[in-house]
PDB file of N, CA and C in Angstrom:
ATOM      1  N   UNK A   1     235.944  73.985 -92.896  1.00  0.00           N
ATOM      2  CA  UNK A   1     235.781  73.369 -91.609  1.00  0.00           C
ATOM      3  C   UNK A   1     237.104  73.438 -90.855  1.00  0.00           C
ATOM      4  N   UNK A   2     237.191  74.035 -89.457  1.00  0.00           N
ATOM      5  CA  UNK A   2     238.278  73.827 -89.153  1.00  0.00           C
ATOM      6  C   UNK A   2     238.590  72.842 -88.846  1.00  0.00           C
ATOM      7  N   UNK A   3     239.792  72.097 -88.356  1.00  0.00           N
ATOM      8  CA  UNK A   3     240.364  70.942 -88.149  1.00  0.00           C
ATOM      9  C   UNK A   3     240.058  69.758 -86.739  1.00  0.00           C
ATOM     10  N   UNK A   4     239.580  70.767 -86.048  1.00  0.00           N
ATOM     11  CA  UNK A   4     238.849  70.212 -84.658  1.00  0.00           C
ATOM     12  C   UNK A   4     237.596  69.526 -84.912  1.00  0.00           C
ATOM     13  N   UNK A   5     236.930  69.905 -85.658  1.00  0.00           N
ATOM     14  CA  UNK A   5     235.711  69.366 -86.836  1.00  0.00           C
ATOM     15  C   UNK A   5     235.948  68.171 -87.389  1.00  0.00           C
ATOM     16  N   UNK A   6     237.228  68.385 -88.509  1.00  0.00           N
ATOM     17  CA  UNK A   6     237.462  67.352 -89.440  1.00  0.00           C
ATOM     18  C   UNK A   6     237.573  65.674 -88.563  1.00  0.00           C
ATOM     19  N   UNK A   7     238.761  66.332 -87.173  1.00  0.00           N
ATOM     20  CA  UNK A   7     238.892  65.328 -86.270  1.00  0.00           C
ATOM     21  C   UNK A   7     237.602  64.646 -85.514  1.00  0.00           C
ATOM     22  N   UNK A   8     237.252  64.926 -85.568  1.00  0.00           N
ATOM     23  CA  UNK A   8     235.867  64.865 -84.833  1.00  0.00           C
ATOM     24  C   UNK A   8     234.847  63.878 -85.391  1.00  0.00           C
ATOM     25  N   UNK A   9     234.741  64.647 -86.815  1.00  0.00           N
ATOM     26  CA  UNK A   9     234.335  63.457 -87.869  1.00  0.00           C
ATOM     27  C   UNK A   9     234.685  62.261 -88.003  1.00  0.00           C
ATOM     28  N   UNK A  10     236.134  62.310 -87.919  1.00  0.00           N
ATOM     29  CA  UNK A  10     236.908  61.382 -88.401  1.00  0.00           C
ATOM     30  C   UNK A  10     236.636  60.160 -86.914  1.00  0.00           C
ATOM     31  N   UNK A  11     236.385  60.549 -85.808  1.00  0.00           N
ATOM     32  CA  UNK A  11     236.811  59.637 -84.731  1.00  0.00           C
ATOM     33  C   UNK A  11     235.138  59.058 -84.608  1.00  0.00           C
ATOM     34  N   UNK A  12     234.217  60.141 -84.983  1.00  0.00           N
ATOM     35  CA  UNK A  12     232.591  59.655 -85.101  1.00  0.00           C
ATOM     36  C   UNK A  12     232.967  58.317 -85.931  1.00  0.00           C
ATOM     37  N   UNK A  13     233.196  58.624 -87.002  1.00  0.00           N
ATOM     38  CA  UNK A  13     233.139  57.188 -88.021  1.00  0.00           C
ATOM     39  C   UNK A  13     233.983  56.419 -87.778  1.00  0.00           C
ATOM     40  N   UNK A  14     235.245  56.578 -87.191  1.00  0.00           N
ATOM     41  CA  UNK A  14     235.283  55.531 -86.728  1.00  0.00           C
ATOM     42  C   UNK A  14     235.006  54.049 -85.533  1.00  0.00           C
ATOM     43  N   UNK A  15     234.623  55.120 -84.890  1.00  0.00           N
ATOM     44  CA  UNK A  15     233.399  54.651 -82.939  1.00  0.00           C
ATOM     45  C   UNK A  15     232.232  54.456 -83.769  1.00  0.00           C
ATOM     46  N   UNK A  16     231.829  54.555 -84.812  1.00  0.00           N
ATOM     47  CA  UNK A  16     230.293  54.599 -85.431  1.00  0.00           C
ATOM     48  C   UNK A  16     229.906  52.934 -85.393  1.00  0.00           C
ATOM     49  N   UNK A  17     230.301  52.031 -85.120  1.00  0.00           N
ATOM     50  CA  UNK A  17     229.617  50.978 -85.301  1.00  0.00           C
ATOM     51  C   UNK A  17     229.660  50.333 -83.674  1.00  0.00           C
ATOM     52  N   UNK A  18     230.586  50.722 -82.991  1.00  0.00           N
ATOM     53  CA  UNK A  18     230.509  50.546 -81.390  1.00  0.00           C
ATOM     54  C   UNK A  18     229.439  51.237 -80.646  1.00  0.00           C
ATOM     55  N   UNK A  19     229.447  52.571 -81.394  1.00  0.00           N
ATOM     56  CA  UNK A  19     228.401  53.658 -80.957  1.00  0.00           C
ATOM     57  C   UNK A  19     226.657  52.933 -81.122  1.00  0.00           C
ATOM     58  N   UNK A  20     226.830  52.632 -82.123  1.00  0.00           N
ATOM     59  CA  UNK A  20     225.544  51.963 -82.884  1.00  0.00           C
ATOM     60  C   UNK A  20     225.073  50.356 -81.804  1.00  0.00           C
ATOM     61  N   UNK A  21     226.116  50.114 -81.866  1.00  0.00           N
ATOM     62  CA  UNK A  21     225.956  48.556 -81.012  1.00  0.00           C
ATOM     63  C   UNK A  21     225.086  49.231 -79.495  1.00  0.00           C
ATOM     64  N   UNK A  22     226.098  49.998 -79.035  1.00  0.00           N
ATOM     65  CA  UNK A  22     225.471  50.608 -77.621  1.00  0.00           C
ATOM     66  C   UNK A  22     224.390  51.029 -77.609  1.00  0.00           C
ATOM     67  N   UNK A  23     223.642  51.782 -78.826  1.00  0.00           N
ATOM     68  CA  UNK A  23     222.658  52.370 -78.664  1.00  0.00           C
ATOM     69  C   UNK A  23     221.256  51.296 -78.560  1.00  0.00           C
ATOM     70  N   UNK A  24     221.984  49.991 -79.488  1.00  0.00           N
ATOM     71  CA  UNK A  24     220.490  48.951 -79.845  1.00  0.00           C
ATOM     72  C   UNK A  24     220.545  48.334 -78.175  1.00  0.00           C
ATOM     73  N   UNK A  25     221.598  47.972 -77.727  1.00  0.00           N
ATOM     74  CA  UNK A  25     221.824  46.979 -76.585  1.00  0.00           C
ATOM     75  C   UNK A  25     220.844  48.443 -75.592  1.00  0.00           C
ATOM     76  N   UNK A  26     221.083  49.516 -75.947  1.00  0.00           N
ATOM     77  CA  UNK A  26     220.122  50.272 -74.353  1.00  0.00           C
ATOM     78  C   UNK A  26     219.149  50.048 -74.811  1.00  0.00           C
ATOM     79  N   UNK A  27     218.103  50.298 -75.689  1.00  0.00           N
ATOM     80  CA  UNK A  27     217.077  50.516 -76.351  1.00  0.00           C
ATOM     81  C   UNK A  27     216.629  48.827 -75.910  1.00  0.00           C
ATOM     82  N   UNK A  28     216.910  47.452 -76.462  1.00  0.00           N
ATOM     83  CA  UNK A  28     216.345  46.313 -76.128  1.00  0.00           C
ATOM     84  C   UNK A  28     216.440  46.183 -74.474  1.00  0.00           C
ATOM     85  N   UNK A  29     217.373  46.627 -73.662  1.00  0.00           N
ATOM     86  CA  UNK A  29     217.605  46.187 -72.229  1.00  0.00           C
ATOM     87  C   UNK A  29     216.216  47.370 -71.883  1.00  0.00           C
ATOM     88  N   UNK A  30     216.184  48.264 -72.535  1.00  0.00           N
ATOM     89  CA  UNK A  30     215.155  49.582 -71.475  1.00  0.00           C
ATOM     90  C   UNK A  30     213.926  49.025 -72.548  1.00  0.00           C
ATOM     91  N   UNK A  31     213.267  48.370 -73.229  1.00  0.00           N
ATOM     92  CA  UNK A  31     212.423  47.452 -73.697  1.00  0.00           C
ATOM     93  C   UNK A  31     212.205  46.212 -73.191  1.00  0.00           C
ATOM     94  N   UNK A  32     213.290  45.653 -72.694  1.00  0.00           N
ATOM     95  CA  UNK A  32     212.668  44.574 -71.378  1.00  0.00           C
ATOM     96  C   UNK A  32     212.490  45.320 -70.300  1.00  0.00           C
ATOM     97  N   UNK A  33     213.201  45.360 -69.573  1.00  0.00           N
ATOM     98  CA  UNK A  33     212.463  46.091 -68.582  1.00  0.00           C
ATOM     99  C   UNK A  33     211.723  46.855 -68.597  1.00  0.00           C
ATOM    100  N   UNK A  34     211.039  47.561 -69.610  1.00  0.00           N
ATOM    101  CA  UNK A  34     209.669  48.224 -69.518  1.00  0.00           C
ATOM    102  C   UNK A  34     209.076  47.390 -69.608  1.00  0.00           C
ATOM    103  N   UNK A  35     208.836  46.027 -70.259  1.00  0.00           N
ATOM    104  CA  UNK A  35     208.175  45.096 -70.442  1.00  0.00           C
ATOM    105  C   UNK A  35     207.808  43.954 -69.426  1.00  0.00           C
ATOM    106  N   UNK A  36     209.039  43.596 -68.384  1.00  0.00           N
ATOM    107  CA  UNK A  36     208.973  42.872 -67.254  1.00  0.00           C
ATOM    108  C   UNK A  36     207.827  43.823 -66.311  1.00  0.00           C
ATOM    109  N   UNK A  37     208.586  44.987 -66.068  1.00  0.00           N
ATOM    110  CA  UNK A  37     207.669  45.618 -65.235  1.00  0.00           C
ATOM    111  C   UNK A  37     206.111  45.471 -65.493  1.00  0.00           C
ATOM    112  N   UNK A  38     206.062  45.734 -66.821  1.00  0.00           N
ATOM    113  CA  UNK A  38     204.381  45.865 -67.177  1.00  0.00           C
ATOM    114  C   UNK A  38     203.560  44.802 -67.216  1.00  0.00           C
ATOM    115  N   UNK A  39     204.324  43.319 -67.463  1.00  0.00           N
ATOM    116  CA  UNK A  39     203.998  42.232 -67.235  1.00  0.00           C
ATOM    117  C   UNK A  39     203.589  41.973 -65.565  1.00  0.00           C
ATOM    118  N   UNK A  40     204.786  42.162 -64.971  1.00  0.00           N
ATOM    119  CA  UNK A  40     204.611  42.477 -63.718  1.00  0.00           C
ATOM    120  C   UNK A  40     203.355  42.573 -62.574  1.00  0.00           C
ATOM    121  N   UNK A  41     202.702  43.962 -63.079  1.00  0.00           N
ATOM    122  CA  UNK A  41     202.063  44.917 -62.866  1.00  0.00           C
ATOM    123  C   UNK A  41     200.576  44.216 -63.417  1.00  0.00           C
ATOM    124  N   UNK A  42     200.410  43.592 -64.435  1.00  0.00           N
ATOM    125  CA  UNK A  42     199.363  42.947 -65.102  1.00  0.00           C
ATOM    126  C   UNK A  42     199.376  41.605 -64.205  1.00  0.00           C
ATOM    127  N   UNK A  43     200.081  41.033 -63.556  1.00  0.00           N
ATOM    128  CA  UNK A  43     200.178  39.926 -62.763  1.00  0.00           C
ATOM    129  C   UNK A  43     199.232  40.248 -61.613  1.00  0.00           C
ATOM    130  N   UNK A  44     200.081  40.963 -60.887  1.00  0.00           N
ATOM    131  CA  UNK A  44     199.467  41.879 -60.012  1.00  0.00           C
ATOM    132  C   UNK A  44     198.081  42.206 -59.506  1.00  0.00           C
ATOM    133  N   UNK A  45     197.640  42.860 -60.659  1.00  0.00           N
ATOM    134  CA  UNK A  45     196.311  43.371 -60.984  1.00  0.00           C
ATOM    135  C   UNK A  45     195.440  42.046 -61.020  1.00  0.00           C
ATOM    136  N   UNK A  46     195.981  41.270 -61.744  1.00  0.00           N
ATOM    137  CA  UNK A  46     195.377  39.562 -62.142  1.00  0.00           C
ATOM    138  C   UNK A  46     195.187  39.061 -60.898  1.00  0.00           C
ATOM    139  N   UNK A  47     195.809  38.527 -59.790  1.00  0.00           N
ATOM    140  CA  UNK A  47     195.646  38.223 -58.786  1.00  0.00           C
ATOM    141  C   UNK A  47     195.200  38.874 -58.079  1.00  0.00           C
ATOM    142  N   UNK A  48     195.235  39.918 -57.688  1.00  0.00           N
ATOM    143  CA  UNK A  48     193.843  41.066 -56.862  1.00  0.00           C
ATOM    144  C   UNK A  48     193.043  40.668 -56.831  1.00  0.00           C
ATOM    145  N   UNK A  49     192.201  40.595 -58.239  1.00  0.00           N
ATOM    146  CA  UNK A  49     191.081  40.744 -58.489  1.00  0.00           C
ATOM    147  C   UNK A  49     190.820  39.146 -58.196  1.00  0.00           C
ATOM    148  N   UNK A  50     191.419  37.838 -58.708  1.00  0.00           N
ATOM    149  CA  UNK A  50     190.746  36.962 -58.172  1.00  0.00           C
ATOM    150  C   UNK A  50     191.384  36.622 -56.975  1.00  0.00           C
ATOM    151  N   UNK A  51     191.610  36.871 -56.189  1.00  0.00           N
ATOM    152  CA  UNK A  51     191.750  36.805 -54.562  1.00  0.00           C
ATOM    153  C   UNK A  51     190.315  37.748 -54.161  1.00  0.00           C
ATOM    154  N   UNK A  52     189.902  38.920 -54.782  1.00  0.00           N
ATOM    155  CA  UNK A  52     189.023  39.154 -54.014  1.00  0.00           C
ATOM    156  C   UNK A  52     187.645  38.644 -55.122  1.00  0.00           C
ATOM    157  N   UNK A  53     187.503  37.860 -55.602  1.00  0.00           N
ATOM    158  CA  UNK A  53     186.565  37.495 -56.270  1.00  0.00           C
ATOM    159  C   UNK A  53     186.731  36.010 -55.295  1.00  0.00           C
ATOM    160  N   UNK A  54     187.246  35.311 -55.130  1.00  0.00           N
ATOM    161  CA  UNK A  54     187.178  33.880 -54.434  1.00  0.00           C
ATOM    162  C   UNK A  54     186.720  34.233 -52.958  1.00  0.00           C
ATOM    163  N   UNK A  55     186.911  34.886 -52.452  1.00  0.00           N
ATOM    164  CA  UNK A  55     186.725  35.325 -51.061  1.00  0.00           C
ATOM    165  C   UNK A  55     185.450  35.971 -51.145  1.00  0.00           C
ATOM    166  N   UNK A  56     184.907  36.583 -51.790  1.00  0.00           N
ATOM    167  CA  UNK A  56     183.422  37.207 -51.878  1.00  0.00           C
ATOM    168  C   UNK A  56     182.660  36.200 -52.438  1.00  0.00           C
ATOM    169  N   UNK A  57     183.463  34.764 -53.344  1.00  0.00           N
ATOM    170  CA  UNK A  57     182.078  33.695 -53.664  1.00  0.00           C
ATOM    171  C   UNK A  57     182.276  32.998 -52.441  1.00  0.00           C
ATOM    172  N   UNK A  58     183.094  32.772 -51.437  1.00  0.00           N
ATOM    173  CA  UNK A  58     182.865  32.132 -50.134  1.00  0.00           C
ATOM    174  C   UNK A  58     182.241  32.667 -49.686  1.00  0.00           C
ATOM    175  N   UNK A  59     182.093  33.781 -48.931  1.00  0.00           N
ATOM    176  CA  UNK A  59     181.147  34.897 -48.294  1.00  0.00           C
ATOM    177  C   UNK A  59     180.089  34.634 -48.819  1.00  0.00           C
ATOM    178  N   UNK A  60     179.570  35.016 -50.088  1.00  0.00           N
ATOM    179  CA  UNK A  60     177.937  34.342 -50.283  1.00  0.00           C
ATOM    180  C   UNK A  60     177.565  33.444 -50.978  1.00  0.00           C
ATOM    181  N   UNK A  61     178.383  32.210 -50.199  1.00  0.00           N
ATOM    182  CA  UNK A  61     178.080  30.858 -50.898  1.00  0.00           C
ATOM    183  C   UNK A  61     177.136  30.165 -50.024  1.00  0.00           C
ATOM    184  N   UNK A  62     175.719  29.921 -50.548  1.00  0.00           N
ATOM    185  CA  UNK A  62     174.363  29.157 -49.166  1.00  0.00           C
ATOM    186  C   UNK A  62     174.258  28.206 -50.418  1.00  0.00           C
ATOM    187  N   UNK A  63     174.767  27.112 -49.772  1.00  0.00           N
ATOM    188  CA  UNK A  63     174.215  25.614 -50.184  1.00  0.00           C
ATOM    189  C   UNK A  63     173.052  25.434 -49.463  1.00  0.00           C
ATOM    190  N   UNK A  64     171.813  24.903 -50.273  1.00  0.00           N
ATOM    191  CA  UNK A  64     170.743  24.061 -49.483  1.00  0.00           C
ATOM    192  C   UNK A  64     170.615  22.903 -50.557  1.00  0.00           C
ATOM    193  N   UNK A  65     170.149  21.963 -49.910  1.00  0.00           N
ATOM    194  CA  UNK A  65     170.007  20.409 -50.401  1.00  0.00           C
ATOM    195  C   UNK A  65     168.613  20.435 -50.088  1.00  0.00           C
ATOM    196  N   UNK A  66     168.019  19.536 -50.961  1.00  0.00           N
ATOM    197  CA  UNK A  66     166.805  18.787 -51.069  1.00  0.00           C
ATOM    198  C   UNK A  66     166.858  17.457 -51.215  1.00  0.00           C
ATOM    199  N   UNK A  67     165.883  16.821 -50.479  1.00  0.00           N
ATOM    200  CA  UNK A  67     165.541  15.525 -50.667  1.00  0.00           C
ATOM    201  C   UNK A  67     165.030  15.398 -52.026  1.00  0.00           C
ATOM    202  N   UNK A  68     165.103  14.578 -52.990  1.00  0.00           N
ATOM    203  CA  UNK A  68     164.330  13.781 -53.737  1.00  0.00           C
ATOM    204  C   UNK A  68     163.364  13.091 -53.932  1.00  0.00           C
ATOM    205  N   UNK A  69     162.233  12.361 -53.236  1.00  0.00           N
ATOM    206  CA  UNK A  69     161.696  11.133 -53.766  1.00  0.00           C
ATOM    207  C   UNK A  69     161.136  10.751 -54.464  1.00  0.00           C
ATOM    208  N   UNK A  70     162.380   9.542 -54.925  1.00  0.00           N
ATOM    209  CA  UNK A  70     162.269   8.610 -56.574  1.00  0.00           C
ATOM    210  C   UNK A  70     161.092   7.691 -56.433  1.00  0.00           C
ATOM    211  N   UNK A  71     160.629   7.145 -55.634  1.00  0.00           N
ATOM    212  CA  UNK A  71     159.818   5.937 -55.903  1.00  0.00           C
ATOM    213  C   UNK A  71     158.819   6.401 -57.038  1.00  0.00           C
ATOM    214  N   UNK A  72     158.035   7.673 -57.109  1.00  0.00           N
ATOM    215  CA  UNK A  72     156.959   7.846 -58.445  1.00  0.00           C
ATOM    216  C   UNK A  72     157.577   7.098 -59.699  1.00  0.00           C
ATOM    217  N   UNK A  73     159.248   7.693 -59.767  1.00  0.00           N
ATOM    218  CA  UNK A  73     159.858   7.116 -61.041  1.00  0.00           C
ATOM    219  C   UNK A  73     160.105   5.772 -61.373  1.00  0.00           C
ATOM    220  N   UNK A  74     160.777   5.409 -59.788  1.00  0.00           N
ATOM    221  CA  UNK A  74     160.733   3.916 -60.026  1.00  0.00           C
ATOM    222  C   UNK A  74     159.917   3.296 -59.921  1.00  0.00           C
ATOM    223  N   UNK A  75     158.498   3.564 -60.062  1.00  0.00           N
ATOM    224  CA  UNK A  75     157.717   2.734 -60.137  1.00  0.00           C
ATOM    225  C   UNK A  75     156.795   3.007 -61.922  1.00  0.00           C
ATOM    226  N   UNK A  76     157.226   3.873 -61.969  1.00  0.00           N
ATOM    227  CA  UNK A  76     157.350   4.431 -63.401  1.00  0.00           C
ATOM    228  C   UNK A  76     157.883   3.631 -64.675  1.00  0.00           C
ATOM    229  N   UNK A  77     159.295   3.149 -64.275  1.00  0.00           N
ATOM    230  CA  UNK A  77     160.258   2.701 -64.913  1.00  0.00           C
ATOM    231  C   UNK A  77     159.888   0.944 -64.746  1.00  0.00           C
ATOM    232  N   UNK A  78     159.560   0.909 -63.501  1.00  0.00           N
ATOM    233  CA  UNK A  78     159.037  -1.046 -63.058  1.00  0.00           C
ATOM    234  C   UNK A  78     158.100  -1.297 -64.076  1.00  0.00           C
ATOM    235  N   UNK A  79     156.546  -0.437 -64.352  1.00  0.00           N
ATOM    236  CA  UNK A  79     156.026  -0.731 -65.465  1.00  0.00           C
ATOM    237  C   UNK A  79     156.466  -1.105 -66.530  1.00  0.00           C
ATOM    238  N   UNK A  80     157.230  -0.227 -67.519  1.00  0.00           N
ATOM    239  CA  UNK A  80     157.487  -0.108 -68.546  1.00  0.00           C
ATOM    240  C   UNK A  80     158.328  -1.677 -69.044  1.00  0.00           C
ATOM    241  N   UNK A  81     159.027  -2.468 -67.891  1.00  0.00           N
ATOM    242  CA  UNK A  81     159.802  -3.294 -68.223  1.00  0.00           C
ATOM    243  C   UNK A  81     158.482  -4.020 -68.180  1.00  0.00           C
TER     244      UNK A  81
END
């Protein structure tokens, strides 16, 4: 090996645990942020859909009411006592 080599080696192992540190710290920082984003993005999508789901049950929301009349029952119930 020539000597430009040997040096070379020699300065790898010794940067080898700084080197190593740098590599985990990119790898977790570019793992959150792939992860914020995608969270993000799933937010996103989440609220779309119910913004346009609340707005289309207003649009075809028809309340109708009916009267009742109880007297059959309550007079139902007057017996029984």
């Amino acid at each position: 090996m020539s000597q430009q080599k040997v040096d070379q080696k020699k300065l790898d192992k010794k940067n080898r645990r700084s080197t190593l540190r740098k590599k985990k710290i990119e790898e977790v920082l570019s793992l959150a942020v792939v992860s914020i984003i995608g969270i993000a993005i799933l937010v996103w999508v989440g609220f779309s859909v119910y913004t346009k789901v609340q707005t289309s049950a207003e649009e075809n929301a028809t309340y109708e009411y009916f009267d009742i009349d109880t007297a059959a029952i309550q007079d139902y119930i007057s017996t029984l006592n």
